[in-house]
Protein backbone atom coordinates (compact mmCIF):
# COMPACT_ATOMS: atom_id res chain seq x y z
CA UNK A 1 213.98 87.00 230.15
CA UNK A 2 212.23 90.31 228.61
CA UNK A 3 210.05 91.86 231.63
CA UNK A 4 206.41 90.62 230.95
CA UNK A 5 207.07 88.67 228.30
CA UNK A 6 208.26 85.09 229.87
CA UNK A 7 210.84 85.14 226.46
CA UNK A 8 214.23 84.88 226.21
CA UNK A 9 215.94 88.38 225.27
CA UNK A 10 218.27 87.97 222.19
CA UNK A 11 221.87 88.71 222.73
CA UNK A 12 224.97 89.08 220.65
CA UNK A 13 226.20 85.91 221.62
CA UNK A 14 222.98 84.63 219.73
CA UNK A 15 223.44 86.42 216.70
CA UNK A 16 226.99 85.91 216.65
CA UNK A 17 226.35 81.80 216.31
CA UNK A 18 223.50 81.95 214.25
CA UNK A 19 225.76 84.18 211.70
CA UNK A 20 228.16 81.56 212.61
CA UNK A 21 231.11 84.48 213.49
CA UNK A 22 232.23 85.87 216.35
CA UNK A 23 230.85 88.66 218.91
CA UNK A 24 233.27 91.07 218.25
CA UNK A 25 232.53 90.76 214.46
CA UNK A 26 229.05 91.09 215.35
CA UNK A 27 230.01 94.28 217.61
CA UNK A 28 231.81 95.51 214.35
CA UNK A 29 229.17 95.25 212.18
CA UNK A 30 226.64 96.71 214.31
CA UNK A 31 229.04 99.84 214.93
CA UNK A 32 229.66 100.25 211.50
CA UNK A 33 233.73 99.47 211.95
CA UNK A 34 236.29 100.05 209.59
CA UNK A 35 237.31 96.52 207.99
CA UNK A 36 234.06 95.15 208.07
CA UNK A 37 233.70 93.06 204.85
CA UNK A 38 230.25 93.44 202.52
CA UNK A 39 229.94 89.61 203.05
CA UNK A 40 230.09 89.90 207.06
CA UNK A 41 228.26 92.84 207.19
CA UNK A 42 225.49 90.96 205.19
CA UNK A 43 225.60 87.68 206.95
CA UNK A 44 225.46 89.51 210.86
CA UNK A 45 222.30 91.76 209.15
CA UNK A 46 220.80 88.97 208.42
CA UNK A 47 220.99 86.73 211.26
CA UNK A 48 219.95 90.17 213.37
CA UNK A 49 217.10 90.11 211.37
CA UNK A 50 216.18 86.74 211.36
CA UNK A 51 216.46 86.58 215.25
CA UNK A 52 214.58 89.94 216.14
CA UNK A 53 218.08 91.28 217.86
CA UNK A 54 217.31 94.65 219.84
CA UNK A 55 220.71 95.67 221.56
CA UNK A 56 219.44 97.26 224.95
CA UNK A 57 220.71 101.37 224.58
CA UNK A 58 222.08 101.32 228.34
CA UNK A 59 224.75 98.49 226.40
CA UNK A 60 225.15 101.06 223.56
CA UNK A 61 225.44 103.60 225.58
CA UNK A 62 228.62 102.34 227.48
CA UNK A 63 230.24 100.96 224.13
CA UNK A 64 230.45 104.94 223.14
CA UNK A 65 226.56 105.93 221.50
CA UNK A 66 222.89 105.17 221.97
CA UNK A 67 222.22 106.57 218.62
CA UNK A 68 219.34 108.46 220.47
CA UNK A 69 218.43 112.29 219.09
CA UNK A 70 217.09 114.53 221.95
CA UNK A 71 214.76 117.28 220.51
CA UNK A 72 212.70 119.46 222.72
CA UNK A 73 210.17 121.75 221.38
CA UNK A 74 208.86 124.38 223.81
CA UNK A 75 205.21 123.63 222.98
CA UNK A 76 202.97 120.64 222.19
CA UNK A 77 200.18 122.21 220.41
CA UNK A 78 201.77 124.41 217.86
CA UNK A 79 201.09 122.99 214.31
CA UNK A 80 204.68 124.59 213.24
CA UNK A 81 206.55 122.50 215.41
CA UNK A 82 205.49 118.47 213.99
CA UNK A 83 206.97 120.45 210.51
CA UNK A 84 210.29 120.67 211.55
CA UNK A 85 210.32 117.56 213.69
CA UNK A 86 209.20 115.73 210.73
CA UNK A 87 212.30 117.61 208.59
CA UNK A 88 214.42 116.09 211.42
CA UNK A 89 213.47 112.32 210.92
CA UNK A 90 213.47 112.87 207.28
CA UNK A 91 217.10 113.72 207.22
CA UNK A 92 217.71 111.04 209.57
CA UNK A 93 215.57 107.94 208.11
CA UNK A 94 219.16 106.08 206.33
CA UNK A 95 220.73 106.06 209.64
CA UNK A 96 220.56 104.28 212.81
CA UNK A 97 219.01 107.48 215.05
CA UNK A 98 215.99 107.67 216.65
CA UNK A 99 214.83 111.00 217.68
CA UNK A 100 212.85 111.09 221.40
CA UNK A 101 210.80 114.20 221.80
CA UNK A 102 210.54 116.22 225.27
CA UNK A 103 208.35 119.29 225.32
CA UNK A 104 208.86 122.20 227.61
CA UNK A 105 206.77 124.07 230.02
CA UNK A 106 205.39 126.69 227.60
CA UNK A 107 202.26 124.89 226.41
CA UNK A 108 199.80 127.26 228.23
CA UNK A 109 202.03 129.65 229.88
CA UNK A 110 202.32 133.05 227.66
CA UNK A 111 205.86 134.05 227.96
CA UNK A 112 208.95 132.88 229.21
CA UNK A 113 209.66 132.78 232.73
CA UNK A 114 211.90 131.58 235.24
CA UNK A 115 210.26 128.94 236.21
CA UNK A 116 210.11 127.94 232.56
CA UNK A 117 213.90 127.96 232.19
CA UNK A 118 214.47 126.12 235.21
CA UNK A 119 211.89 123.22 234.09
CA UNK A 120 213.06 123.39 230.36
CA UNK A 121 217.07 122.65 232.09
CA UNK A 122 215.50 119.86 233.87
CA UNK A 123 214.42 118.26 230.84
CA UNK A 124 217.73 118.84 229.33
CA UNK A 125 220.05 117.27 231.68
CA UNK A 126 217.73 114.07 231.71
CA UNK A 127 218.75 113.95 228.16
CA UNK A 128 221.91 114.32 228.93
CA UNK A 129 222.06 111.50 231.42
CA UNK A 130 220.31 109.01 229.48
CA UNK A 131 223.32 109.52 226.97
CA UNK A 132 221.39 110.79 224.26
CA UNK A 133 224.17 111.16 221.22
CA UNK A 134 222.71 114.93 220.53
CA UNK A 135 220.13 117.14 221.34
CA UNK A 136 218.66 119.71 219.07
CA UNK A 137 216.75 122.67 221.28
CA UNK A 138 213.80 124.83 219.08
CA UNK A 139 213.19 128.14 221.07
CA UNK A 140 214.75 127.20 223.83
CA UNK A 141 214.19 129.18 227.11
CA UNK A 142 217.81 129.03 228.63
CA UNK A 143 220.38 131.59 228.93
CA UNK A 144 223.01 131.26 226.34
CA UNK A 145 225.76 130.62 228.98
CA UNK A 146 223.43 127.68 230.16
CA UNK A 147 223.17 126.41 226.50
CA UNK A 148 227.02 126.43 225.98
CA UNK A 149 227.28 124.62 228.87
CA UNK A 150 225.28 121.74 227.54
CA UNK A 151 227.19 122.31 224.22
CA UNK A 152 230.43 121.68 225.94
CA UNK A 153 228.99 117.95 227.23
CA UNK A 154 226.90 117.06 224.27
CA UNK A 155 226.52 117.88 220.23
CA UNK A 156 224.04 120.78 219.81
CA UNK A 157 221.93 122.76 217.90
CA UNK A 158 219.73 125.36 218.43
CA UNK A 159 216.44 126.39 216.43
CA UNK A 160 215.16 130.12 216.47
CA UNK A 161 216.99 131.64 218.38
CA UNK A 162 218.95 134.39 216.91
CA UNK A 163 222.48 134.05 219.09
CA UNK A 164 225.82 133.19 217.73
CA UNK A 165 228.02 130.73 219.71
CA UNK A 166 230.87 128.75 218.80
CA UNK A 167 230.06 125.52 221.27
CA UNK A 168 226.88 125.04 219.45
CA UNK A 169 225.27 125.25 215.63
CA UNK A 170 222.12 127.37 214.33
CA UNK A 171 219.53 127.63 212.23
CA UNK A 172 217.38 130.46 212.08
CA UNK A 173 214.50 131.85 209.77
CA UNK A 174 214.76 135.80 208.96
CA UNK A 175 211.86 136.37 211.35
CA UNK A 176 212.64 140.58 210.43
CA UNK A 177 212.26 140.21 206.89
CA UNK A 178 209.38 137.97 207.13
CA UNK A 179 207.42 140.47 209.32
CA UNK A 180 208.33 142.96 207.11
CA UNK A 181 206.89 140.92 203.88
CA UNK A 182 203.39 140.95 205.45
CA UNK A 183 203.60 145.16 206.36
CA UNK A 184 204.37 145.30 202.93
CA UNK A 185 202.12 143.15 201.49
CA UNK A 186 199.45 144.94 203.64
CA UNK A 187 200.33 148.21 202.90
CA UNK A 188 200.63 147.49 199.41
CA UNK A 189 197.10 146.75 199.76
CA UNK A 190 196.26 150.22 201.25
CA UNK A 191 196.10 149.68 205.28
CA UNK A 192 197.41 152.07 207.25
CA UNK A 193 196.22 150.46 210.33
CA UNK A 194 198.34 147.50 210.98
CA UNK A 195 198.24 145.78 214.20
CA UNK A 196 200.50 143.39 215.95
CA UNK A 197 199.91 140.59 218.49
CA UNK A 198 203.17 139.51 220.07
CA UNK A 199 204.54 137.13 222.76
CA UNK A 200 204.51 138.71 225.86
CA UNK A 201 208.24 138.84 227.02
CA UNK A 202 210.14 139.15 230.78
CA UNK A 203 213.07 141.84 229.94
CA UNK A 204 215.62 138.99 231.34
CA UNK A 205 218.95 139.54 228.69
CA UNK A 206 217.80 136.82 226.55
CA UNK A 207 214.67 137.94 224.92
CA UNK A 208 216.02 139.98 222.20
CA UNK A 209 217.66 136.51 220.65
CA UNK A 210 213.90 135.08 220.70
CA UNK A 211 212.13 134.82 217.09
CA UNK A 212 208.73 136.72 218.19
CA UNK A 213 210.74 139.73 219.44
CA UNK A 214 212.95 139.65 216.33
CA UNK A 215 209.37 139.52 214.86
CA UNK A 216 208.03 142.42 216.15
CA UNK A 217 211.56 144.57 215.79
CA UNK A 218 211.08 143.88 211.70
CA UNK A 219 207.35 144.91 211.80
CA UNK A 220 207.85 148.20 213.67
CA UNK A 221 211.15 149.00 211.23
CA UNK A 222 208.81 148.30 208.70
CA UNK A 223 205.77 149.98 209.53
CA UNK A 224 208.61 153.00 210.45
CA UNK A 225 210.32 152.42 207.21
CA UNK A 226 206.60 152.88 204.96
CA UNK A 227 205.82 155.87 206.88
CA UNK A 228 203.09 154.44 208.99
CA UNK A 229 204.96 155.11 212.89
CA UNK A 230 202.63 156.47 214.21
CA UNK A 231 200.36 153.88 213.96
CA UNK A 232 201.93 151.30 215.24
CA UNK A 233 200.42 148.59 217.58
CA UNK A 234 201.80 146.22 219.61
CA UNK A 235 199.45 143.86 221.61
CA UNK A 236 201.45 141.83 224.45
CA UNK A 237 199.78 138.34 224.90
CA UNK A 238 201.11 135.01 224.05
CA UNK A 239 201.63 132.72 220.96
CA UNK A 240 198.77 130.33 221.73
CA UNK A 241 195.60 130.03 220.54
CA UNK A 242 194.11 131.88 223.60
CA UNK A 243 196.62 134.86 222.97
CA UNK A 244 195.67 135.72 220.07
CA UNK A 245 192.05 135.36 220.76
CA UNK A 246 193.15 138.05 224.08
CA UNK A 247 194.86 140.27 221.83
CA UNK A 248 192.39 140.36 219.47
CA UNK A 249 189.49 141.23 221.42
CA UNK A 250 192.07 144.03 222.42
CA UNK A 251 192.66 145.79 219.12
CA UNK A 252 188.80 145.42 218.34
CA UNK A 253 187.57 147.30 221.56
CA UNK A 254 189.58 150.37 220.45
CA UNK A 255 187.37 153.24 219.60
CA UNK A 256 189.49 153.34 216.44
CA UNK A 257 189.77 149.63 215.54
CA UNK A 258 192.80 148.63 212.94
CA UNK A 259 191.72 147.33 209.46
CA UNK A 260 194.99 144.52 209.68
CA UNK A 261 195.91 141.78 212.10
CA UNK A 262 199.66 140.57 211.90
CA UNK A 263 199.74 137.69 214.43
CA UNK A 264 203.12 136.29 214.59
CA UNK A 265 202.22 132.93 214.73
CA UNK A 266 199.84 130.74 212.39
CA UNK A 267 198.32 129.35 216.15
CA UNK A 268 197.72 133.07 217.62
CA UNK A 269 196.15 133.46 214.17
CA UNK A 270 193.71 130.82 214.44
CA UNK A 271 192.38 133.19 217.93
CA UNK A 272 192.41 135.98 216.44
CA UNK A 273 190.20 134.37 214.01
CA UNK A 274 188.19 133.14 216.21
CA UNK A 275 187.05 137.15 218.15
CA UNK A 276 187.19 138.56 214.52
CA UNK A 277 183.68 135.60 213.89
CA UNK A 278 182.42 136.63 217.66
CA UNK A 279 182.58 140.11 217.08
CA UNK A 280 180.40 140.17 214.06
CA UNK A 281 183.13 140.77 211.40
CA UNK A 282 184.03 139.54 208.40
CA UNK A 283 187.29 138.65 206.98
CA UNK A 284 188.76 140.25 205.16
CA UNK A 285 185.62 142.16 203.92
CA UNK A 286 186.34 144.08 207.53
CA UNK A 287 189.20 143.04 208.36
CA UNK A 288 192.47 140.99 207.05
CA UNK A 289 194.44 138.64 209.03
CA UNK A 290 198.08 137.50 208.37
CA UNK A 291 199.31 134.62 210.35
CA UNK A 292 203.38 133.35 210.99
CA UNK A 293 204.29 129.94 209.73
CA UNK A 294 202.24 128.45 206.45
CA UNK A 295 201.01 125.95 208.54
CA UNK A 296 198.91 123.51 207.10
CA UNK A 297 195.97 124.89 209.05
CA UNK A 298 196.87 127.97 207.18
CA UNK A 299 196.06 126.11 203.70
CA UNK A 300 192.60 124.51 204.82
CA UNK A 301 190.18 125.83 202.28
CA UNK A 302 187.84 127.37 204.44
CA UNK A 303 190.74 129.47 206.29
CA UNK A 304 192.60 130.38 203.69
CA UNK A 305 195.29 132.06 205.71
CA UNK A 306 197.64 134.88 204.19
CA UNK A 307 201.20 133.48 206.30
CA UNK A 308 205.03 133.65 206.09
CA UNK A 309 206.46 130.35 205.08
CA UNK A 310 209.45 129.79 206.98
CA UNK A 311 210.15 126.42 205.61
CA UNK A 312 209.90 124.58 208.83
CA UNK A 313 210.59 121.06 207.09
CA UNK A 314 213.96 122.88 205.91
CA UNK A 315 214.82 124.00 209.00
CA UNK A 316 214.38 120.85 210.60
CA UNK A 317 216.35 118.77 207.76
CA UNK A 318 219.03 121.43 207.81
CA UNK A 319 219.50 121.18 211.97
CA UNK A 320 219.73 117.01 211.74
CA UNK A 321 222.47 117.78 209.29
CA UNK A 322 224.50 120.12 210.96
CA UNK A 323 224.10 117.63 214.07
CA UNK A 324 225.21 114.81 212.22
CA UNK A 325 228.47 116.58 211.55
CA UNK A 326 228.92 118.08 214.95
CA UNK A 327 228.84 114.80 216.06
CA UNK A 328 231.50 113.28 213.94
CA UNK A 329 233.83 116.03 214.19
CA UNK A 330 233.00 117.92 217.77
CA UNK A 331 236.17 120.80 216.88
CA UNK A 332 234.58 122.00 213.62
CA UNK A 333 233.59 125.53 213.71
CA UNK A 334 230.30 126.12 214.43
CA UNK A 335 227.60 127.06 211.77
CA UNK A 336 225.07 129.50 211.47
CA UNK A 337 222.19 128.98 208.84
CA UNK A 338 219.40 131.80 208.10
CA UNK A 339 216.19 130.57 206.09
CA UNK A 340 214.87 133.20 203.46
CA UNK A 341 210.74 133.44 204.24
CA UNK A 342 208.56 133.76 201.22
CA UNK A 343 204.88 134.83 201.85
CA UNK A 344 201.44 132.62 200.62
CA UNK A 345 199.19 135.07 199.99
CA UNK A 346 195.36 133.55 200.54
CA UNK A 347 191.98 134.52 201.16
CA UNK A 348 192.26 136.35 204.47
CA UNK A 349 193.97 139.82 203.11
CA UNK A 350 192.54 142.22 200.70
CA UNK A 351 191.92 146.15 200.58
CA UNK A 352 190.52 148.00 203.81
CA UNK A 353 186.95 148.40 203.97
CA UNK A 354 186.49 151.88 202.25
């Protein structure tokens, strides 16, 4: 009996004599065997179909797979993130995966933190022991010894973060050279005064791997590289909405306010936005804004965001890929992909206010 229904579950002894064929071709079919016949195959579909057969995971799971996807993102409310979970189910829509989606402790939290490792681990291992078949991590929080480890146990791979490992596959976007096309793109324009609102990060050993620090490493080599050094401005907050309204309101108290706002993500964008209106500016008539992202907030008519396109559909497609050949072949050498950003140049940048 299903719980709550008062029905009958379908089993595989059901399907097996409504195909009129045994279990273990049933079994076959539904593992995708070698040997399996076009006309079996066809006739055990079709009786699965015609019965409603669900095979309960916890049975999967012990005949070798759940054909389960773990994915954890380290924050609910960023718009970047549904991009490259939606590049993930793209990629795997022809096959029999389902992705479940856990979300980590950094949804209001600026910065990483112990405590945000520890909880982000947690999450993690109760992936691991509901036998998910592979796990793909975006940003994660964990050490890079702790992320072998769960390498080692289950197919991996990692999102943003810029380490190297040969347990686990990456994909990365060139977070330097897209923070250097927006200096340049804003300089180009004639600012001198280019701000910067960052993620505040804990100097723990793992924060140079994270993409907002690579971030802000390619905007000060940039701002360095065009001559502009000395003006160089780092505000510490978080990449949230509320950061970037905090570092915003920041840079504009300065008795020498800058004509440019780099925020290094689309969502710190949308606060910095948001103190630029309260403060009695305009932008960019007084000030330009450059986001992190192309999200499709970014595009919205009204916003009209100048932002890096990282290609987070690409990244996502590219990471279910890689996944889907770590899992059939766990020895391969591991892979390391870097996305080339482009930048969408929109209403929200123009020349400094003379």
């Amino acid at each position: 009996m299903d719980p709550g229904t008062g029905l009958r579950r379908v089993t595989i002894v059901d399907v097996a004599a409504h195909a009129q064929v045994s279990t273990t071709a049933v079994s076959k079919v539904m593992r995708n065997a070698y040997g399996v016949s076009p006309a079996m195959r066809e006739k055990v579909n079709a009786a699965i179909a015609e019965l409603g057969y669900r095979p309960r995971a916890a049975a999967r799971g012990m005949r070798g797979r759940t054909y389960t996807i773990g994915v954890l993102l380290p924050d609910i409310r960023n718009p970047f993130f549904p991009e490259i979970v939606d590049g993930i189910t793209d990629r795997l829509h022809d096959t029999e995966y389902q992705v479940m989606l856990g979300t980590g402790s950094r949804i209001r939290t600026p910065g990483l933190s112990a405590s945000d490792a520890a909880a982000e681990l947690r999450l993690i291992e109760s992936m691991v022991d509901r036998g998910m078949d592979g796990m793909v991590l975006v940003a994660p929080a964990s050490g890079q010894k702790q992320v072998d480890e769960v390498a080692a146990g289950v197919p991996l791979v990692v999102i943003g973060r810029h380490m190297r490992s040969a347990q686990h596959d990456t994909v990365v976007d060139d977070d330097a050279r897209g923070a250097a096309l927006v200096v340049d793109h804003l300089a180009g324009l004639g600012h001198r005064r280019i701000a910067h609102v960052d993620q505040r990060e804990p100097d723990n050993g793992r924060s140079a791997t994270m993409p907002n620090t690579v971030r802000t490493r390619g905007y000060r080599d940039a701002m360095s590289a065009r001559g502009l050094g000395a003006q160089i401005e780092v505000v510490s907050t978080g990449y949230t909405e509320e950061g970037g309204y905090a570092g915003a309101q920041q840079l504009l108290g300065r008795a020498v306010r800058p004509t440019a706002i780099f925020a290094g993500a689309d969502i710190v964008a949308m606060g910095v936005l948001t103190a630029v209106a309260e403060a009695g500016l305009r932008v960019p008539e007084d000030i330009s804004v450059a986001g992190y992202d192309n999200t499709s907030f970014a595009a919205l008519g009204p916003i009209g965001l100048t932002s890096v396109d990282q290609a987070g559909h690409q990244i996502g497609a590219d990471a279910a890929r890689l996944l889907l050949e770590r899992m059939a072949d766990r020895d391969r050498p591991s892979t390391f992909i870097t996305t080339s950003p482009t930048l969408v140049v929109r209403r929200t940048t123009a020349a400094p206010p003379d």
